[in-house]
N, C-alpha and C. Protein backbone atom coordinates (compact mmCIF):
# COMPACT_ATOMS: atom_id res chain seq x y z
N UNK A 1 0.84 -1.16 0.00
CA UNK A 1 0.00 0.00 0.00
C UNK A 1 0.89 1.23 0.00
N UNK A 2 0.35 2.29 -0.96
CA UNK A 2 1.33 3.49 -0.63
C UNK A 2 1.42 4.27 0.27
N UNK A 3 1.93 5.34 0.52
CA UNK A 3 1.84 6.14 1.94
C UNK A 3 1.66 7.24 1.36
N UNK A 4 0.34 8.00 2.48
CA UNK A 4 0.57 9.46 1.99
C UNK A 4 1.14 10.10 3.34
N UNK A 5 2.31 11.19 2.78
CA UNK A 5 2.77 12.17 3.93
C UNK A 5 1.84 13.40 4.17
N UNK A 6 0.87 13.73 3.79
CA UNK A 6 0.37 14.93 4.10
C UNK A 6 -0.51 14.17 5.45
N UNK A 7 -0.69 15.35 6.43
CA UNK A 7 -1.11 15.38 7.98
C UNK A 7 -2.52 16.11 7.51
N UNK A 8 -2.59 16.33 6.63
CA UNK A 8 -4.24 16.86 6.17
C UNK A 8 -5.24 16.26 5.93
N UNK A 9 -4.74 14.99 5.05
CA UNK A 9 -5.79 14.04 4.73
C UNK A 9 -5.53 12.86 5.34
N UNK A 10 -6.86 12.05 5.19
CA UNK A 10 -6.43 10.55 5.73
C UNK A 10 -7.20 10.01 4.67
N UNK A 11 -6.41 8.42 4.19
CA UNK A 11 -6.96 8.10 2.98
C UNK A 11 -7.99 6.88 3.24
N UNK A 12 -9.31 6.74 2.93
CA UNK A 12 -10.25 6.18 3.18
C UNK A 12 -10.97 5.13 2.26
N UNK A 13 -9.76 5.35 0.58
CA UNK A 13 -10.09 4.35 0.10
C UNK A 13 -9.25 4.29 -1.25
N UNK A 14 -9.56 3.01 -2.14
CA UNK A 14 -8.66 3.21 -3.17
C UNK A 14 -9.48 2.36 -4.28
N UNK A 15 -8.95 3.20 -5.59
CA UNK A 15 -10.29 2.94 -6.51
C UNK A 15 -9.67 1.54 -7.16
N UNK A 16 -10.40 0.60 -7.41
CA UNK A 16 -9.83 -0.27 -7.98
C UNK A 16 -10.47 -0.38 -9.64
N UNK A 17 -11.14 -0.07 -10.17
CA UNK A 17 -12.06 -0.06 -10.98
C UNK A 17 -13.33 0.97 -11.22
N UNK A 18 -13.51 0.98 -12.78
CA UNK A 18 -14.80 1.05 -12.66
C UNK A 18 -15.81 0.25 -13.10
N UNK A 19 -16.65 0.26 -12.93
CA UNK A 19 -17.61 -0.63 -12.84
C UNK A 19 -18.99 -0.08 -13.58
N UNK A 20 -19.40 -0.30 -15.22
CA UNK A 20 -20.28 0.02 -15.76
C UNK A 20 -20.00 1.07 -16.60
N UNK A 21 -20.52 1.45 -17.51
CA UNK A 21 -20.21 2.63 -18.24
C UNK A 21 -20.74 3.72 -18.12
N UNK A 22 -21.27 4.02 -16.75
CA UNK A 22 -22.06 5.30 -16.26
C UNK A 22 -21.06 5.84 -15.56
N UNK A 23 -19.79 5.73 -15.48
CA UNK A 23 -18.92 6.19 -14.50
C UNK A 23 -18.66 5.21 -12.95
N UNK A 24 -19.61 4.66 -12.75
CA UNK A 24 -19.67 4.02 -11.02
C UNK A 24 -17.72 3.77 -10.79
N UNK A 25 -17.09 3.87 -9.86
CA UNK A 25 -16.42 3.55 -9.21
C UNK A 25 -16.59 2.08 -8.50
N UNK A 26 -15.78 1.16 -8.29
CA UNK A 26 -15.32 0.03 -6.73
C UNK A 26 -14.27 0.53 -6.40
N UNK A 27 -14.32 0.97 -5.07
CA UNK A 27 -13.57 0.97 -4.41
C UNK A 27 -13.19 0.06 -2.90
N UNK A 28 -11.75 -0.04 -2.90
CA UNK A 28 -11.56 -0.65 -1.66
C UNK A 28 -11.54 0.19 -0.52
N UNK A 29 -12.34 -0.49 0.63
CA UNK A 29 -12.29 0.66 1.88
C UNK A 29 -10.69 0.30 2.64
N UNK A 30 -10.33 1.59 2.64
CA UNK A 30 -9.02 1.35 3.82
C UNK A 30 -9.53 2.04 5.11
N UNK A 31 -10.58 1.27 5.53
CA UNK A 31 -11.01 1.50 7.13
C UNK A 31 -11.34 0.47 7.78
N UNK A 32 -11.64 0.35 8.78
CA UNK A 32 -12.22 -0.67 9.97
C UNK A 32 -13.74 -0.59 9.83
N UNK A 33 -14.45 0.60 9.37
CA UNK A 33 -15.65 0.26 9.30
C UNK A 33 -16.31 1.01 8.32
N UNK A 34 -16.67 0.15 7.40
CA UNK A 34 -17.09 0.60 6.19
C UNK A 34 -18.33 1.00 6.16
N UNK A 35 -19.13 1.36 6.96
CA UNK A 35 -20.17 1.30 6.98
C UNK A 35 -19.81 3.36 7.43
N UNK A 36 -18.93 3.32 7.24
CA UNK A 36 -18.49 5.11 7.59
C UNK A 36 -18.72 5.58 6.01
N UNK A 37 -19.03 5.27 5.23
CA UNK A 37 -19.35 5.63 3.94
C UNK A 37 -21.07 5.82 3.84
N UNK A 38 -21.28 5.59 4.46
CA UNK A 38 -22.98 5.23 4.48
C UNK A 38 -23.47 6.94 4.32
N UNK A 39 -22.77 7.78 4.98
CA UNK A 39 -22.74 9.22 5.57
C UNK A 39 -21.91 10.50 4.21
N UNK A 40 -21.20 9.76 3.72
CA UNK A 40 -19.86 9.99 3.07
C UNK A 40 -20.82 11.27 2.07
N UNK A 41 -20.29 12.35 1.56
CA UNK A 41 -21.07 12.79 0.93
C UNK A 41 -20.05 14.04 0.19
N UNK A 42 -19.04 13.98 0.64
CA UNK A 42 -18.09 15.14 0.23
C UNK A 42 -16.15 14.41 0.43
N UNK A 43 -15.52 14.33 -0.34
CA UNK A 43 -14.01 13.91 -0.26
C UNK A 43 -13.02 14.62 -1.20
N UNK A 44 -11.98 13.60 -1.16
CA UNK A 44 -10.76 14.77 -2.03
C UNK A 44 -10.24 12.69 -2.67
N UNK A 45 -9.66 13.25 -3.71
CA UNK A 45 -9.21 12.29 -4.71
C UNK A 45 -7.60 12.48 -4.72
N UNK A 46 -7.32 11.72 -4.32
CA UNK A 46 -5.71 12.01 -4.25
C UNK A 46 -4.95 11.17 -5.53
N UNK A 47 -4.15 11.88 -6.58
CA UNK A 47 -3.18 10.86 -7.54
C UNK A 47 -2.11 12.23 -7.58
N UNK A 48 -0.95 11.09 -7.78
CA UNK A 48 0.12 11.88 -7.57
C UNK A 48 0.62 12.99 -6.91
N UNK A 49 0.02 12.82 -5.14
CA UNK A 49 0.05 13.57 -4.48
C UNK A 49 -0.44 15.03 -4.43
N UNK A 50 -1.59 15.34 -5.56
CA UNK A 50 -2.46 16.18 -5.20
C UNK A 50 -4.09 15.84 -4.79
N UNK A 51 -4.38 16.49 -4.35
CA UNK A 51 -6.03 16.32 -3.80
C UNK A 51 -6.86 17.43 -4.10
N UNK A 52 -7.72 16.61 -4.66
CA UNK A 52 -8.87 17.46 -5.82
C UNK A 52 -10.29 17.36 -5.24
N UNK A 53 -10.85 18.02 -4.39
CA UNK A 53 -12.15 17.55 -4.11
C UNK A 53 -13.14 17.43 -4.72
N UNK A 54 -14.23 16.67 -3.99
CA UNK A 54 -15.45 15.78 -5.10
C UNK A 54 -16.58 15.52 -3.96
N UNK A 55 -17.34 15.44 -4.97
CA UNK A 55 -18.88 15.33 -4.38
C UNK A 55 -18.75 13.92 -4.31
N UNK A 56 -19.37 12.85 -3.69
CA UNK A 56 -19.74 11.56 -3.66
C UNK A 56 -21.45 11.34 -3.18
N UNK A 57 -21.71 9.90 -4.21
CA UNK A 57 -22.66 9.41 -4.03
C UNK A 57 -22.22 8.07 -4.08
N UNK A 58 -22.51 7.61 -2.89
CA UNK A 58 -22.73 6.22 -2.40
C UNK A 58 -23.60 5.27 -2.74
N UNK A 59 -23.62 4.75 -4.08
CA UNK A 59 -24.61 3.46 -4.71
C UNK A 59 -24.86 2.24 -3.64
N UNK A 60 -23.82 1.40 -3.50
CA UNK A 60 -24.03 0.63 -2.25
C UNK A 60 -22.69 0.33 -1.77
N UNK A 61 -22.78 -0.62 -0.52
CA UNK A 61 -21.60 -0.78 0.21
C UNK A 61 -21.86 -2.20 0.74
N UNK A 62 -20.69 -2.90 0.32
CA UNK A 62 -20.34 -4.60 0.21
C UNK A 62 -19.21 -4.76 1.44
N UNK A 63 -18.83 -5.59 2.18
CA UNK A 63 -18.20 -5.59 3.07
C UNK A 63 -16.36 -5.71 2.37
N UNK A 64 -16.74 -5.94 1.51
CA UNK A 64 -15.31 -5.55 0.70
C UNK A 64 -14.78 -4.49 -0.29
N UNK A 65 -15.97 -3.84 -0.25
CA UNK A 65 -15.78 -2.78 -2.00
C UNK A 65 -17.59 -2.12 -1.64
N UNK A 66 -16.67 -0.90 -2.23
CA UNK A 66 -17.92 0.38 -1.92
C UNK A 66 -18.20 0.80 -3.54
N UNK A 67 -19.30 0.92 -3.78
CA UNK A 67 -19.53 1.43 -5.20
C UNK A 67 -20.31 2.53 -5.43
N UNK A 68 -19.00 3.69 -5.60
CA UNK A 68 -19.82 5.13 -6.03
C UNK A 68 -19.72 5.51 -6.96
N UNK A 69 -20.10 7.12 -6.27
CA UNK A 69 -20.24 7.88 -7.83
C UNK A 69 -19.39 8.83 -7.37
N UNK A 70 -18.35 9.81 -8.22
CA UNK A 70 -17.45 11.15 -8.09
C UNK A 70 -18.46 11.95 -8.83
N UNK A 71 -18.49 13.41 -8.51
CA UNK A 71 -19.25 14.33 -9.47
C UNK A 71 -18.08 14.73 -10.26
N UNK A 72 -18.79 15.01 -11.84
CA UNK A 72 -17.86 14.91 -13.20
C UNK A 72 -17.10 13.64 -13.45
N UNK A 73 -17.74 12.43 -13.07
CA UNK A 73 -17.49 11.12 -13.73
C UNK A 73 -18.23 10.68 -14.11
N UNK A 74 -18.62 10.74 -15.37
CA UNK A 74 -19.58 10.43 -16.20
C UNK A 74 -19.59 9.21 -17.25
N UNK A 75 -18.29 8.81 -17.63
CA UNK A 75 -17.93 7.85 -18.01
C UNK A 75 -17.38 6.95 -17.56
N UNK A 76 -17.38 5.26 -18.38
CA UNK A 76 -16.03 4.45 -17.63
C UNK A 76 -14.67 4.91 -18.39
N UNK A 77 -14.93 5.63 -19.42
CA UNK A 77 -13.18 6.21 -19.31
C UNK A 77 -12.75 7.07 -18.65
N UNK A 78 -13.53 8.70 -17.96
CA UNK A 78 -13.46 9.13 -17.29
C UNK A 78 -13.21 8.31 -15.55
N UNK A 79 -13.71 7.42 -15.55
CA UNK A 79 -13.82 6.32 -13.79
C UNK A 79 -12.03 5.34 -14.30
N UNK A 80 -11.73 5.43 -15.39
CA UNK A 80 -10.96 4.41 -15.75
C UNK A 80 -9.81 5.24 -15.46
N UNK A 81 -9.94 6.59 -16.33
CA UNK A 81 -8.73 7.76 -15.38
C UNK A 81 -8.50 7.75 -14.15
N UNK A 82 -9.49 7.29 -12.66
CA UNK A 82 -9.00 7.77 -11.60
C UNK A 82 -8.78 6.01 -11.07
N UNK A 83 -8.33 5.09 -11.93
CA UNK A 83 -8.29 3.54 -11.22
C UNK A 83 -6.57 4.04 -10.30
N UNK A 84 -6.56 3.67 -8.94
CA UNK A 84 -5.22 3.52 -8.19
C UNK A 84 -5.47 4.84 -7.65
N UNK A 85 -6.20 5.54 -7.71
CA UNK A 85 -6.39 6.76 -7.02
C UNK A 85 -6.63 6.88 -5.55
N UNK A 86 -6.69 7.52 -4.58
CA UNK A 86 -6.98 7.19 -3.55
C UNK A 86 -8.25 8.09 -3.32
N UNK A 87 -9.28 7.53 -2.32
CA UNK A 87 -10.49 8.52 -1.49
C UNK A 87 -9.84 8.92 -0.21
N UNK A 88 -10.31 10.33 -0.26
CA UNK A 88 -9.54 11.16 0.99
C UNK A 88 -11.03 11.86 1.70
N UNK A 89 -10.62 11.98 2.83
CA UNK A 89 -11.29 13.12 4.01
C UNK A 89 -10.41 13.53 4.47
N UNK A 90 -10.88 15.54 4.65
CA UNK A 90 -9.86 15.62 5.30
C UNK A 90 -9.49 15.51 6.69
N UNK A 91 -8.76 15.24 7.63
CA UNK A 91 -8.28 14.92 8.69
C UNK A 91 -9.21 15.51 9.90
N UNK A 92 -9.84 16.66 9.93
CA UNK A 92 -11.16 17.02 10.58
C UNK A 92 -12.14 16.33 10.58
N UNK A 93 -12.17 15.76 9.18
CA UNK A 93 -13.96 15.29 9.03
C UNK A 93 -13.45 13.25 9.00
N UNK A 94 -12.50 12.97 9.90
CA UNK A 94 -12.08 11.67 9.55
C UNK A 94 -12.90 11.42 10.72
N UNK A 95 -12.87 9.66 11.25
CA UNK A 95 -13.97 9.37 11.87
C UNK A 95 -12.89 9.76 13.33
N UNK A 96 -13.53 9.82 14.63
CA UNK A 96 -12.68 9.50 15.71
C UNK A 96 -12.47 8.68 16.36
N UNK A 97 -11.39 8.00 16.66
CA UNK A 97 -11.05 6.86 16.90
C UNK A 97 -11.24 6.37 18.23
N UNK A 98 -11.11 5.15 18.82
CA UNK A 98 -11.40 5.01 19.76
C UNK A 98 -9.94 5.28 20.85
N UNK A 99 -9.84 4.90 22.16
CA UNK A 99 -8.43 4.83 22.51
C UNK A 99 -7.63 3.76 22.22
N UNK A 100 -6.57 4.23 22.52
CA UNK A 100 -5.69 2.98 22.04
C UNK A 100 -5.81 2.63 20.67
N UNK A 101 -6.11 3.08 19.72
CA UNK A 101 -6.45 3.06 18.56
C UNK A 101 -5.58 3.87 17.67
N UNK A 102 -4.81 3.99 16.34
CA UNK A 102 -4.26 5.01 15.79
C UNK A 102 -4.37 4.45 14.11
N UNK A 103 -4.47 5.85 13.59
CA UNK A 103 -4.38 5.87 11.73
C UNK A 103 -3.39 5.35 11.40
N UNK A 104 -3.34 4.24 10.63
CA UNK A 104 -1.50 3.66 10.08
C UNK A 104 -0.53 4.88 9.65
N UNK A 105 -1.35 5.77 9.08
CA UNK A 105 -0.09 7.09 8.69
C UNK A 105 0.42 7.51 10.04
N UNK A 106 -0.23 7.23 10.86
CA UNK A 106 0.41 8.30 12.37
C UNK A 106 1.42 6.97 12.65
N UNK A 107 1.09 5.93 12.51
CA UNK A 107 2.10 5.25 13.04
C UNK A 107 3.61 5.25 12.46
N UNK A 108 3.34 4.92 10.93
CA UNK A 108 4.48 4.85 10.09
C UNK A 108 5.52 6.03 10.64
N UNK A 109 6.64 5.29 10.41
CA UNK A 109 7.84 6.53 10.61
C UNK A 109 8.06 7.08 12.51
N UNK A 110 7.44 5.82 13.07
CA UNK A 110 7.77 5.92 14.16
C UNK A 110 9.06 5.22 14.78
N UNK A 111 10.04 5.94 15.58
CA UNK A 111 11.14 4.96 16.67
C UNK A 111 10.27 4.03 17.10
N UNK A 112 10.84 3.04 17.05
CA UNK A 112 10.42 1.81 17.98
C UNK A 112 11.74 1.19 18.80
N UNK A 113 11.66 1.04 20.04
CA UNK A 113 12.06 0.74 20.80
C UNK A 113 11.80 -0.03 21.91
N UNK A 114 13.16 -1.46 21.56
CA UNK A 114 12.62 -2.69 23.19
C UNK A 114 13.37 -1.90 24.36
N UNK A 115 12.25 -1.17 25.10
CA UNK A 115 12.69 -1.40 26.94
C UNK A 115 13.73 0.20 26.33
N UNK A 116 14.62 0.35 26.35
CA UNK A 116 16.06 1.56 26.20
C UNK A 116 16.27 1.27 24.66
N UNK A 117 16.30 0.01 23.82
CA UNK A 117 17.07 -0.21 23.32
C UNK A 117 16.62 0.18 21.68
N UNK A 118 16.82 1.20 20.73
CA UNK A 118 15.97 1.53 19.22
C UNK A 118 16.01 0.49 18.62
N UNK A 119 15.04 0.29 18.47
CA UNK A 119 14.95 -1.22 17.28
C UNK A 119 15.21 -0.67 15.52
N UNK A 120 14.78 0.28 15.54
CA UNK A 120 14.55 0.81 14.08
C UNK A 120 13.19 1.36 13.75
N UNK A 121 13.33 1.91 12.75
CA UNK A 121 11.74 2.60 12.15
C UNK A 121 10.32 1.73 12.09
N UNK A 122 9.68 1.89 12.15
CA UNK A 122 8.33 1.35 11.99
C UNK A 122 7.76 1.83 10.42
N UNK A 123 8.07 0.58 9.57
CA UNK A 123 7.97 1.32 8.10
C UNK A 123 6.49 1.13 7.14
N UNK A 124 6.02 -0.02 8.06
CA UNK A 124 4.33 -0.68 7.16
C UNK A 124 3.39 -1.46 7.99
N UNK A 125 2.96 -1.26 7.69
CA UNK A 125 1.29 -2.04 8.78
C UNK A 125 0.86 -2.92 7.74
N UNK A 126 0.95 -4.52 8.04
CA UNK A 126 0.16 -5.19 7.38
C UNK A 126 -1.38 -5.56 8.04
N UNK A 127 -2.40 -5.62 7.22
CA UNK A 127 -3.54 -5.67 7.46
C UNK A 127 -3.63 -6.41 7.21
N UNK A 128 -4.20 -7.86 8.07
CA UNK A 128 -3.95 -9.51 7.86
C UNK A 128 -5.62 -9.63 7.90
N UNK A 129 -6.65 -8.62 8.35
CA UNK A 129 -7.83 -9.63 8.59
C UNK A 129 -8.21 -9.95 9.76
N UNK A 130 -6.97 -9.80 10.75
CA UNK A 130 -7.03 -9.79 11.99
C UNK A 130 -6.26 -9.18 12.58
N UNK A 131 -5.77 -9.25 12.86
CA UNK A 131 -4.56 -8.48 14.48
C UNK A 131 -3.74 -8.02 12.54
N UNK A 132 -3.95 -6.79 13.04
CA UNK A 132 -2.19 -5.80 12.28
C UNK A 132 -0.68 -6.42 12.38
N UNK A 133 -0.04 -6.37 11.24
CA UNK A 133 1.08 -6.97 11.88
C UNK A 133 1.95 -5.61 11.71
N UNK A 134 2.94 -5.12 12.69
CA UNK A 134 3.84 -3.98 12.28
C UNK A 134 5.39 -4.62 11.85
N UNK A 135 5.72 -4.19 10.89
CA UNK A 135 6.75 -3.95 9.93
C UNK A 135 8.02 -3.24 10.59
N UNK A 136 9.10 -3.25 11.73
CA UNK A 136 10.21 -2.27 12.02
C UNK A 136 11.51 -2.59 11.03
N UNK A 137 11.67 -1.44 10.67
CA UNK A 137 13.39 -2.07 9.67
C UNK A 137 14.19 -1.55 10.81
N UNK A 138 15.75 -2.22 11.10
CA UNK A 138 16.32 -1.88 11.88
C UNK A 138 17.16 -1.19 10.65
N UNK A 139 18.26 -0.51 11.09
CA UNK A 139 19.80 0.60 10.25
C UNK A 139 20.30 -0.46 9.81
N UNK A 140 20.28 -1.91 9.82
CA UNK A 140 20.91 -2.39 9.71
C UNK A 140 20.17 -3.45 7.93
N UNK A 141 18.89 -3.05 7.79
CA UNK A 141 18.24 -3.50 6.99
C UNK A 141 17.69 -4.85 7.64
N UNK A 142 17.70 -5.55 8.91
CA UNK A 142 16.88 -6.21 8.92
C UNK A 142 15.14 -5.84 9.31
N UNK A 143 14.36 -6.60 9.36
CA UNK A 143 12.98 -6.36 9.72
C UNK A 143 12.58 -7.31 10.57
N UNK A 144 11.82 -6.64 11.28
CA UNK A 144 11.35 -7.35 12.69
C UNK A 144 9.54 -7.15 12.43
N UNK A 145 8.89 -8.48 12.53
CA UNK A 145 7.64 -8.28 12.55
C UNK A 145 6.66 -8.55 13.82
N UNK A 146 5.75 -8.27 14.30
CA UNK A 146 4.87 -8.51 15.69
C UNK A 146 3.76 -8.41 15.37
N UNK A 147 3.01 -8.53 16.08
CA UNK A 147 1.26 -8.34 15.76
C UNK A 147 0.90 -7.30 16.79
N UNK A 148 -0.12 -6.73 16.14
CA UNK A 148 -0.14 -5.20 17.14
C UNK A 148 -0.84 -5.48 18.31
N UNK A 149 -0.51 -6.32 19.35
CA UNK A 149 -1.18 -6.18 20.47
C UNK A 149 -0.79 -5.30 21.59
N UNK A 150 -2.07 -4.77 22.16
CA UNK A 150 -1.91 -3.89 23.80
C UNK A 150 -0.43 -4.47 24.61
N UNK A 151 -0.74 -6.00 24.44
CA UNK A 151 -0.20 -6.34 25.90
C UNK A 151 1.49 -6.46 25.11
N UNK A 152 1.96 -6.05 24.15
CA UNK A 152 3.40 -5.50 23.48
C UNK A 152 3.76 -4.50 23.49
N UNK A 153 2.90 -3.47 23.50
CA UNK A 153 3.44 -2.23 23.49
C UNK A 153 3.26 -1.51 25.15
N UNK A 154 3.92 -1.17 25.03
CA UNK A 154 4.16 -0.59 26.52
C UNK A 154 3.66 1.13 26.29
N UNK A 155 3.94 1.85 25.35
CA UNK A 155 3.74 3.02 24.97
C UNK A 155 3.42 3.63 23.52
N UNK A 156 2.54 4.41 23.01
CA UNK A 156 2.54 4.51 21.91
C UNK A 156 2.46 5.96 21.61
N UNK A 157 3.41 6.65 20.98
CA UNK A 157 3.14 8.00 21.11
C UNK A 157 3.16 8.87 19.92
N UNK A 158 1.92 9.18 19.34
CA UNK A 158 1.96 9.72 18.20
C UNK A 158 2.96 10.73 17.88
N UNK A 159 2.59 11.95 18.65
CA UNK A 159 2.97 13.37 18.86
C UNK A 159 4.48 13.19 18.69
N UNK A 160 5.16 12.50 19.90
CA UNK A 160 6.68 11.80 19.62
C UNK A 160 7.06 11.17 18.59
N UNK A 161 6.28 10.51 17.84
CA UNK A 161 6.66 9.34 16.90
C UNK A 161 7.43 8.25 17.52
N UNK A 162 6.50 7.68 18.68
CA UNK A 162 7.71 6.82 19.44
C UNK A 162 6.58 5.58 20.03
N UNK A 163 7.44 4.50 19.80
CA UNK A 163 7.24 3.50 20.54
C UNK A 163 7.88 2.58 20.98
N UNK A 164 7.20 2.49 22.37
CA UNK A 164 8.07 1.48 23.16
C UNK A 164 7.71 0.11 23.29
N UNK A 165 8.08 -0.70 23.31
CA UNK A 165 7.93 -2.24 23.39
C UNK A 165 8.34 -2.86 24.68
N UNK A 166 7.69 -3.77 25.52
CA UNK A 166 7.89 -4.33 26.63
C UNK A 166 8.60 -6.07 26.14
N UNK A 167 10.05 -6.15 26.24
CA UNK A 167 11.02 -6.92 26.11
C UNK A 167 10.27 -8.91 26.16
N UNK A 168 9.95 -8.62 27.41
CA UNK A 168 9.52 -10.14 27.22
C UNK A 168 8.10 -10.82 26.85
N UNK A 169 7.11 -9.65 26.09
CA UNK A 169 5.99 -9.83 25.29
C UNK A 169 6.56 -9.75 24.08
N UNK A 170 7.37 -9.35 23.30
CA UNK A 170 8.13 -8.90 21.91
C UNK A 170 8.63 -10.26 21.71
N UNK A 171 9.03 -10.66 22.63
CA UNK A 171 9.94 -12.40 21.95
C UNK A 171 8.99 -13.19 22.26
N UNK A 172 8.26 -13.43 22.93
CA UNK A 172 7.10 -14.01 22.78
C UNK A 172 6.46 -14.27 21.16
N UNK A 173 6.31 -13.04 20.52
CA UNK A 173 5.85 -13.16 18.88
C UNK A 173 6.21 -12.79 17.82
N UNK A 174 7.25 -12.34 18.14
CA UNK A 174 8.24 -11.22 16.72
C UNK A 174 8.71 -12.19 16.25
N UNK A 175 8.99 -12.21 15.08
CA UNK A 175 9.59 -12.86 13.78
C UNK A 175 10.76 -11.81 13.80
N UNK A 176 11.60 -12.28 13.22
CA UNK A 176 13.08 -11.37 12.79
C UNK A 176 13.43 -11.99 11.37
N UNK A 177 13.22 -11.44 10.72
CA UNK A 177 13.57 -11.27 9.25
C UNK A 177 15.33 -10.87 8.71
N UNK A 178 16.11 -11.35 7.82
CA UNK A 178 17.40 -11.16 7.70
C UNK A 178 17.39 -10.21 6.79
């Protein structure tokens, strides 16, 4: 998945297709609950790191793929122009999260650290379906993987870009990659 660096938007989905020759969009939801589209009625279209805002209409919503409409997509070659595009809100109007909870962009590009010791960057969040798995590269190019549980992290700090890891929950489930 790509990353966006802007702190403005958060990306909420990604077009995979279109679907019909009226323009319709599928898109994939990159959220936890898709059913946050139900409401959706205004976004920004992100390709090549600009964001263009757009009206949306929400046709229906499948637990895997959302199928709308952009205003001024009128065609499937016009819908075929924005395939790999991303759906944005901006960072105000994103949903609010619960605690203990964080946006994969806030995480990415965080220190991670066992107990004192820097493990390396925190570079990708895999989304397995179940438990997250986090991605750390150490300086050294290896990668260390874990599953994002409470009872591993000892601290999580956006604002810092920092996290800490509690030593003998981490070997418990980390994989170490060469």
């Amino acid at each position: 998945m790509s990353r966006s660096f802007n702190d403005d938007y958060v990306r909420i989905g990604f077009v995979l297709k279109p679907k019909g020759i009226k323009g319709e969009l599928k898109v994939q939801p990159l959220t936890d609950d898709v059913m946050r589209y139900r409401n959706l009625t205004e976004g920004y279209i992100e390709r090549e790191g600009k964001f263009t805002p757009c009206k949306i209409t929400v046709n229906r919503i499948d637990p895997d793929a959302v199928y709308l409409y952009i205003s001024g997509v009128y065609t499937m070659d016009d819908a075929e122009a924005l395939r790999s595009a991303y759906l944005c809100v901006s960072k105000e109007n994103s949903v609010k999260l619960p605690k203990d909870t964080w946006f994969i962009k806030d995480l990415e590009g965080m220190d991670v650290f066992c107990a004192d010791e820097r493990l390396g960057t925190l570079t990708e969040v895999l989304q397995t379906g179940g438990v997250d798995v986090y991605v750390v590269q150490s300086e050294e190019g290896k990668r260390i993987l874990f599953p994002a549980l409470k009872r591993v992290m000892a601290l999580v700090d956006v604002d810092e870009k920092r996290m800490v890891l509690i030593p003998e929950k981490l070997s418990e489930v980390a994989v170490y990659e060469d």
